[in-house]
C-alpha atoms as a PDB file:
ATOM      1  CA  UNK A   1       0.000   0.000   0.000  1.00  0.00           C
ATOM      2  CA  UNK A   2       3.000   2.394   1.057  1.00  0.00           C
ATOM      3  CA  UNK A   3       4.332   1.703  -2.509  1.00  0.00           C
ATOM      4  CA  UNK A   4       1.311   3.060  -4.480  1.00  0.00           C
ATOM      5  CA  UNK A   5       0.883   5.627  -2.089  1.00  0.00           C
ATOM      6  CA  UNK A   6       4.406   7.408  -2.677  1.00  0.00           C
ATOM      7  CA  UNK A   7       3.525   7.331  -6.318  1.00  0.00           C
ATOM      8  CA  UNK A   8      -0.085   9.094  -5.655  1.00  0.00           C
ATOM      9  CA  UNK A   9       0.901  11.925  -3.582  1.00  0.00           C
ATOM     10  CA  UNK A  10       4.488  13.947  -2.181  1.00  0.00           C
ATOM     11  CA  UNK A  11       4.672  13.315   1.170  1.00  0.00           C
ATOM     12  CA  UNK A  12       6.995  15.465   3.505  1.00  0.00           C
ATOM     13  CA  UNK A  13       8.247  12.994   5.851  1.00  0.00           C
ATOM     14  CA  UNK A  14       7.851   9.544   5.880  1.00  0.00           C
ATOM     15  CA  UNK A  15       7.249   7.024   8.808  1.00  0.00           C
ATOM     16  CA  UNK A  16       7.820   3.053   8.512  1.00  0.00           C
ATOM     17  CA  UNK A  17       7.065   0.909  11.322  1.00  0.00           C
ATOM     18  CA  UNK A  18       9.561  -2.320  11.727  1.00  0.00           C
ATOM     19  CA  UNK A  19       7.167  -4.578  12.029  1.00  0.00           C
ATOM     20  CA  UNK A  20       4.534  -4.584   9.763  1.00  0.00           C
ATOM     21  CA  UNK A  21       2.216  -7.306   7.947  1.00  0.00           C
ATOM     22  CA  UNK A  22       3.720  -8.905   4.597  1.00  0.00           C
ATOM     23  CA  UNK A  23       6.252  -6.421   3.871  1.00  0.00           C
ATOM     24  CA  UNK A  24       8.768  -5.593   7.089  1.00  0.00           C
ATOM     25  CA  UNK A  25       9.648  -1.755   6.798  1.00  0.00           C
ATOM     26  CA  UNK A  26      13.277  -2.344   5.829  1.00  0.00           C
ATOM     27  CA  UNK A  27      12.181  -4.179   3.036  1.00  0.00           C
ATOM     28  CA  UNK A  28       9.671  -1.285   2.146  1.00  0.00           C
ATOM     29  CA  UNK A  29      12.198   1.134   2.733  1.00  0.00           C
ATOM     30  CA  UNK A  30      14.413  -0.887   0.288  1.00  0.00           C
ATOM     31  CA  UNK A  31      11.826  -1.267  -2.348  1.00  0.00           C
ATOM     32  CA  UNK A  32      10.931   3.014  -1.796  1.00  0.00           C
ATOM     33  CA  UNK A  33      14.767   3.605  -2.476  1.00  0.00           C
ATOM     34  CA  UNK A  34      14.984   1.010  -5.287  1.00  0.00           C
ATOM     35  CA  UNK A  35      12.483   2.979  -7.049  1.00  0.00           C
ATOM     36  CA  UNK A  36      13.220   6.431  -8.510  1.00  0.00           C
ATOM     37  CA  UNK A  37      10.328   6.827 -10.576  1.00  0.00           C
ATOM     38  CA  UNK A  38       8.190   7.957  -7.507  1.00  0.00           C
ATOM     39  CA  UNK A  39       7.172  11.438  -5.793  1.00  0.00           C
ATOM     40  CA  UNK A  40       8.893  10.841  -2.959  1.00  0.00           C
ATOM     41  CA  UNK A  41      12.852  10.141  -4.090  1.00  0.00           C
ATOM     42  CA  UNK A  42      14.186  12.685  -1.237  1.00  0.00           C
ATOM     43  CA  UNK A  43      11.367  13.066   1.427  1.00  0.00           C
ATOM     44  CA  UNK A  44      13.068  11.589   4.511  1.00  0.00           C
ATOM     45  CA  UNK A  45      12.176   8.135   5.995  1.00  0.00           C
ATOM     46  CA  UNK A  46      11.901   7.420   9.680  1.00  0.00           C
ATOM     47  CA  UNK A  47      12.089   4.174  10.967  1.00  0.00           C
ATOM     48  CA  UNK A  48       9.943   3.979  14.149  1.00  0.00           C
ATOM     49  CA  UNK A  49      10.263   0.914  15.972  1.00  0.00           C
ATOM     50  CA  UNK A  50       9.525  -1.141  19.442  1.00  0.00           C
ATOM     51  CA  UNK A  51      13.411  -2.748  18.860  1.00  0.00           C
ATOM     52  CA  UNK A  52      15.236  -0.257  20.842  1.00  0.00           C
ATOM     53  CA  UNK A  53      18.259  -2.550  21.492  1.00  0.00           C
ATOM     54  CA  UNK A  54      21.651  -1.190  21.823  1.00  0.00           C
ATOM     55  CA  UNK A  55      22.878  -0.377  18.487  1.00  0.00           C
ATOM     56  CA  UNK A  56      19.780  -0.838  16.623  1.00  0.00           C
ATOM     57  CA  UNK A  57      19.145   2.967  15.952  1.00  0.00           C
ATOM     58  CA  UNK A  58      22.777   2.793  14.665  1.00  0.00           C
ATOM     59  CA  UNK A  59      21.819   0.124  12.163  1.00  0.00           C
ATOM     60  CA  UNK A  60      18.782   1.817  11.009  1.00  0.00           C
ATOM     61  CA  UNK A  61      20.793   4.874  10.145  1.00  0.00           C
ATOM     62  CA  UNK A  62      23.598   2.993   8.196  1.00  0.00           C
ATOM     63  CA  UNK A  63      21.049   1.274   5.824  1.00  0.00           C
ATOM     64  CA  UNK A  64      19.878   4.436   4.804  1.00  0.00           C
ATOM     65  CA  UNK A  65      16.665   5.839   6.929  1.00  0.00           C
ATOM     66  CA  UNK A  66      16.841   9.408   7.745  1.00  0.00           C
ATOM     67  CA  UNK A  67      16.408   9.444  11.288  1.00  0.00           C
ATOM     68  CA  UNK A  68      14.894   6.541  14.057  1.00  0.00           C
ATOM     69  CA  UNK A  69      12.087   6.836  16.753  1.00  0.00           C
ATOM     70  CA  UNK A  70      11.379   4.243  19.298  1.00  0.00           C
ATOM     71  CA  UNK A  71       8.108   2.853  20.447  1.00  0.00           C
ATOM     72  CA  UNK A  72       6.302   4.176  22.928  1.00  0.00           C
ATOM     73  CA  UNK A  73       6.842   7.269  20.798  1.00  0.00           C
ATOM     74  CA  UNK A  74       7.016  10.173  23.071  1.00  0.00           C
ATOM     75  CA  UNK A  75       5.052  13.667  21.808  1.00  0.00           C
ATOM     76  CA  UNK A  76       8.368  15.427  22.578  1.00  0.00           C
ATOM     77  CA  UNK A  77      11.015  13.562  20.479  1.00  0.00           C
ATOM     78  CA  UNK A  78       7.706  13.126  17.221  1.00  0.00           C
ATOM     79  CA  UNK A  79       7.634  17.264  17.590  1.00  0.00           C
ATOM     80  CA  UNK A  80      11.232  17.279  17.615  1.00  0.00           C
ATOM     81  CA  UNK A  81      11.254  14.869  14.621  1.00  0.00           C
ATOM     82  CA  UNK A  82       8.461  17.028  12.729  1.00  0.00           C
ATOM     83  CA  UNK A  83      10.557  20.068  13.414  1.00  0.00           C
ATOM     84  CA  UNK A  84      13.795  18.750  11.983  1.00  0.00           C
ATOM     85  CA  UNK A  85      12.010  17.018   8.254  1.00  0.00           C
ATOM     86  CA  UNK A  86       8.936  19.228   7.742  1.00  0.00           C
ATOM     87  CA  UNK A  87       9.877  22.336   5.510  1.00  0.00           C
ATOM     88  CA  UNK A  88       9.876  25.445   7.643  1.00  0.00           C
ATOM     89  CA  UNK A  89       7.011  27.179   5.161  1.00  0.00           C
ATOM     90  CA  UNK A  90       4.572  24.395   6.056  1.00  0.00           C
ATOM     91  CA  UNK A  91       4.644  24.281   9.510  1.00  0.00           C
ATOM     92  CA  UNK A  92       1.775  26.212  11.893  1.00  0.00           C
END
């Protein structure tokens, strides 16, 4: 579904859980990167994950994702995160 929808629509940030049915969200992250025919070629990717083991945000970050958020997510660090990716002229 994430696949089609990058195609439809330019998002400004991007969020891919881990863990999700069929398709994990390193493979979909794989598969959006593979791809340069979509919308969405630079908007950043954030994995956001319940795997907060040590060195798994490193891991995340060295195949390619943007930046990494850990489940629970926590309203300060996702307003952080929103802050850093979403263009200054589309915020408020």
């Amino acid at each position: 579904e994430c696949l089609n929808m990058i195609k439809e629509l330019k998002y400004d940030i991007i969020f891919l859980d881990h863990m999700m049915p069929e398709m994990d969200g390193v493979e979909t992250f794989a598969k959006i990167k593979a791809d340069t025919s979509h919308l969405n070629v630079d908007t950043p990717v954030v994995m956001l994950t319940a795997n907060a083991i040590m060195g798994a945000k490193e891991e995340y970050i060295d195949s390619g994702f943007d930046a990494y958020m850990s489940k629970p997510v926590r309203a300060d660090e996702l307003e952080d995160m929103l802050l850093r990716f979403i263009p200054e002229d589309k915020r408020d």
